[in-house]
C-alpha atoms as a PDB file:
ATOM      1  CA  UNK A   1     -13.808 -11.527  -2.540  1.00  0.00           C
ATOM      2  CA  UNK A   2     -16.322  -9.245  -3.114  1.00  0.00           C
ATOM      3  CA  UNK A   3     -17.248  -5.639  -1.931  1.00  0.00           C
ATOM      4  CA  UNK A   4     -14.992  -2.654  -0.770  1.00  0.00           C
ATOM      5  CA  UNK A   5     -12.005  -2.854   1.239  1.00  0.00           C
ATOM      6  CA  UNK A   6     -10.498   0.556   2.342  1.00  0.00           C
ATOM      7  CA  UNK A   7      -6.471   0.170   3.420  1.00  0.00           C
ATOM      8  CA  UNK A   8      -4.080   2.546   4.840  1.00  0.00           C
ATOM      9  CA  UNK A   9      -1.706   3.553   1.519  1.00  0.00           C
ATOM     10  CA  UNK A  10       1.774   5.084   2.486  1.00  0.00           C
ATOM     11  CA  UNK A  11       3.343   7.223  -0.183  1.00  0.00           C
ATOM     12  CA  UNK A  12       6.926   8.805  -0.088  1.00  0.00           C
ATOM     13  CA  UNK A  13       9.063  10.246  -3.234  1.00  0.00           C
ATOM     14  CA  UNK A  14      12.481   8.532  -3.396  1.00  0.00           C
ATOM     15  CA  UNK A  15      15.724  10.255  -3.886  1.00  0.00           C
ATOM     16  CA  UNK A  16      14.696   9.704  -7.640  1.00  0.00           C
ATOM     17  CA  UNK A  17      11.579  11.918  -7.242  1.00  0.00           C
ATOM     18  CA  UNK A  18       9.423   9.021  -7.939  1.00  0.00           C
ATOM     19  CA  UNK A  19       6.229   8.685  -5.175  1.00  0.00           C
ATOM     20  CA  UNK A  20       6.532   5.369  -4.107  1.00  0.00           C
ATOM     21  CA  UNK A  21       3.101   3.306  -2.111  1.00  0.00           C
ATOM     22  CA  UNK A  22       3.674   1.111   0.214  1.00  0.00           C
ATOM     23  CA  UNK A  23       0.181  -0.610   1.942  1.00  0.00           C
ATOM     24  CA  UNK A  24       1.094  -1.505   5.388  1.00  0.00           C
ATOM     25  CA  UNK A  25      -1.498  -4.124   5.754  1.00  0.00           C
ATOM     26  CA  UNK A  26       0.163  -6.214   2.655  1.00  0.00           C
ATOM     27  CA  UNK A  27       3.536  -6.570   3.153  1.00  0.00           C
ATOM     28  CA  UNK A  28       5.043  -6.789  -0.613  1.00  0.00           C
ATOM     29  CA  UNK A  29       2.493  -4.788  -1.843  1.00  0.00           C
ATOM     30  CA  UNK A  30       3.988  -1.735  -3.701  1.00  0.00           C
ATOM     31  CA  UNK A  31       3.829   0.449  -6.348  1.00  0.00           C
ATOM     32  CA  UNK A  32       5.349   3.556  -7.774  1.00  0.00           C
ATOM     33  CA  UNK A  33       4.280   6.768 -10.151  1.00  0.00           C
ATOM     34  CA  UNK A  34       6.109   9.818 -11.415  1.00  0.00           C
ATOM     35  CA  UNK A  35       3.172  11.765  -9.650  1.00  0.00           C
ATOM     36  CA  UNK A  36       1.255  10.717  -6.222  1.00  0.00           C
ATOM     37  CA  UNK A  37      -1.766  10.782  -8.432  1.00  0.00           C
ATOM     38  CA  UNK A  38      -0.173   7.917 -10.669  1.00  0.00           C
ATOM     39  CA  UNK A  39       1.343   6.188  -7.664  1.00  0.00           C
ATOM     40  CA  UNK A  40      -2.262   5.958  -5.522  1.00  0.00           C
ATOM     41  CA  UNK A  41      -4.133   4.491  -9.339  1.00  0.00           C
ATOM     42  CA  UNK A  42      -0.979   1.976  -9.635  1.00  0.00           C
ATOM     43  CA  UNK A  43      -1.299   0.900  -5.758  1.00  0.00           C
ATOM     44  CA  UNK A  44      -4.751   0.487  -6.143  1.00  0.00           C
ATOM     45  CA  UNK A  45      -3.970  -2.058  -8.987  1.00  0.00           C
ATOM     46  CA  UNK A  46      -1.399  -3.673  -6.856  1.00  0.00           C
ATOM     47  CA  UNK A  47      -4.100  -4.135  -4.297  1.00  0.00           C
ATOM     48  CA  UNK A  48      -5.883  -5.934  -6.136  1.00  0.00           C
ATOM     49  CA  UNK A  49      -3.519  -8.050  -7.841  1.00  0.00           C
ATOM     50  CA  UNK A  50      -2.139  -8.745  -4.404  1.00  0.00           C
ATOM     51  CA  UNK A  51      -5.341  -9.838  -2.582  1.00  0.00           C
ATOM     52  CA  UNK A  52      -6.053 -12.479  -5.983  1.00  0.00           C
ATOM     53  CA  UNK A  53      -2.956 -13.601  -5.594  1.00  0.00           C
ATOM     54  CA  UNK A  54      -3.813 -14.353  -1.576  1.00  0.00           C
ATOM     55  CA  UNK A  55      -7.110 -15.720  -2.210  1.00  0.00           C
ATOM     56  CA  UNK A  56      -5.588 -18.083  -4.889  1.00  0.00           C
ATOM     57  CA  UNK A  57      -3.049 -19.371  -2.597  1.00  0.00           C
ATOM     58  CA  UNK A  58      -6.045 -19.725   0.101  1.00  0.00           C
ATOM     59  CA  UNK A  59      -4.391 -17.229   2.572  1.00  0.00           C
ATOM     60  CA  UNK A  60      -6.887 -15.448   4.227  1.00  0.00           C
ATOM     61  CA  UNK A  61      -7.624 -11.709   3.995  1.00  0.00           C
ATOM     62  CA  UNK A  62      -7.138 -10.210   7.642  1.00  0.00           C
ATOM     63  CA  UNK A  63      -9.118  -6.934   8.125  1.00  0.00           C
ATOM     64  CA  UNK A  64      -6.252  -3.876   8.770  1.00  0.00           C
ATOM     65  CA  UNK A  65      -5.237  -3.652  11.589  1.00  0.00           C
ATOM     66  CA  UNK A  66      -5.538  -0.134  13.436  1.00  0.00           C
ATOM     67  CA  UNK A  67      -2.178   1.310  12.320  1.00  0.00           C
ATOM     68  CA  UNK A  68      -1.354   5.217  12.255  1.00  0.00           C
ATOM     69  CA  UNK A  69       1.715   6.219  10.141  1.00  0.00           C
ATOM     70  CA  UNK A  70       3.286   8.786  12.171  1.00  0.00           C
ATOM     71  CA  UNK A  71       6.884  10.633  11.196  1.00  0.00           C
ATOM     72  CA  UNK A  72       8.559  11.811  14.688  1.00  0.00           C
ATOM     73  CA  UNK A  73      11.653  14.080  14.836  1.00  0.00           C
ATOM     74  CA  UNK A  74      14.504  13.366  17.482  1.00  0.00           C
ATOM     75  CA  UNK A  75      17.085  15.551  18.364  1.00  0.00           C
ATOM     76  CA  UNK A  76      20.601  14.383  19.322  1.00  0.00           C
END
């Protein structure tokens, strides 16, 4: 694997305060900071542990898929 891969990197605090990361195109792949500064370095080192991990197991690397994270608000 070589070169730049750009993914989509979803980051929400938890009722801890804690900013979790979640990558949407790698299911499993998450990390966590105290601030979303330290969560988005620590994801990026998940990333990258995660796609070793896949390319040592021989799974392939799919590009992302187009995916918007939207939040939508429904009345009852």
């Amino acid at each position: 694997m070589s070169g730049s891969m750009k993914f989509k990197v979803r980051i929400e605090r938890d009722e801890d305060g804690w900013h979790v990361a979640t990558v949407p195109a790698l299911p499993g792949c998450i990390s966590q900071g105290k601030t979303e500064a330290e969560a988005r370095k620590n994801i990026k080192d998940a990333i990258k542990l995660h796609l070793r991990c896949l390319a040592e197991e021989g799974v392939p690397i799919q590009p992302e898929p187009h995916v918007k994270v939207v939040t939508v608000t429904v009345t009852a």
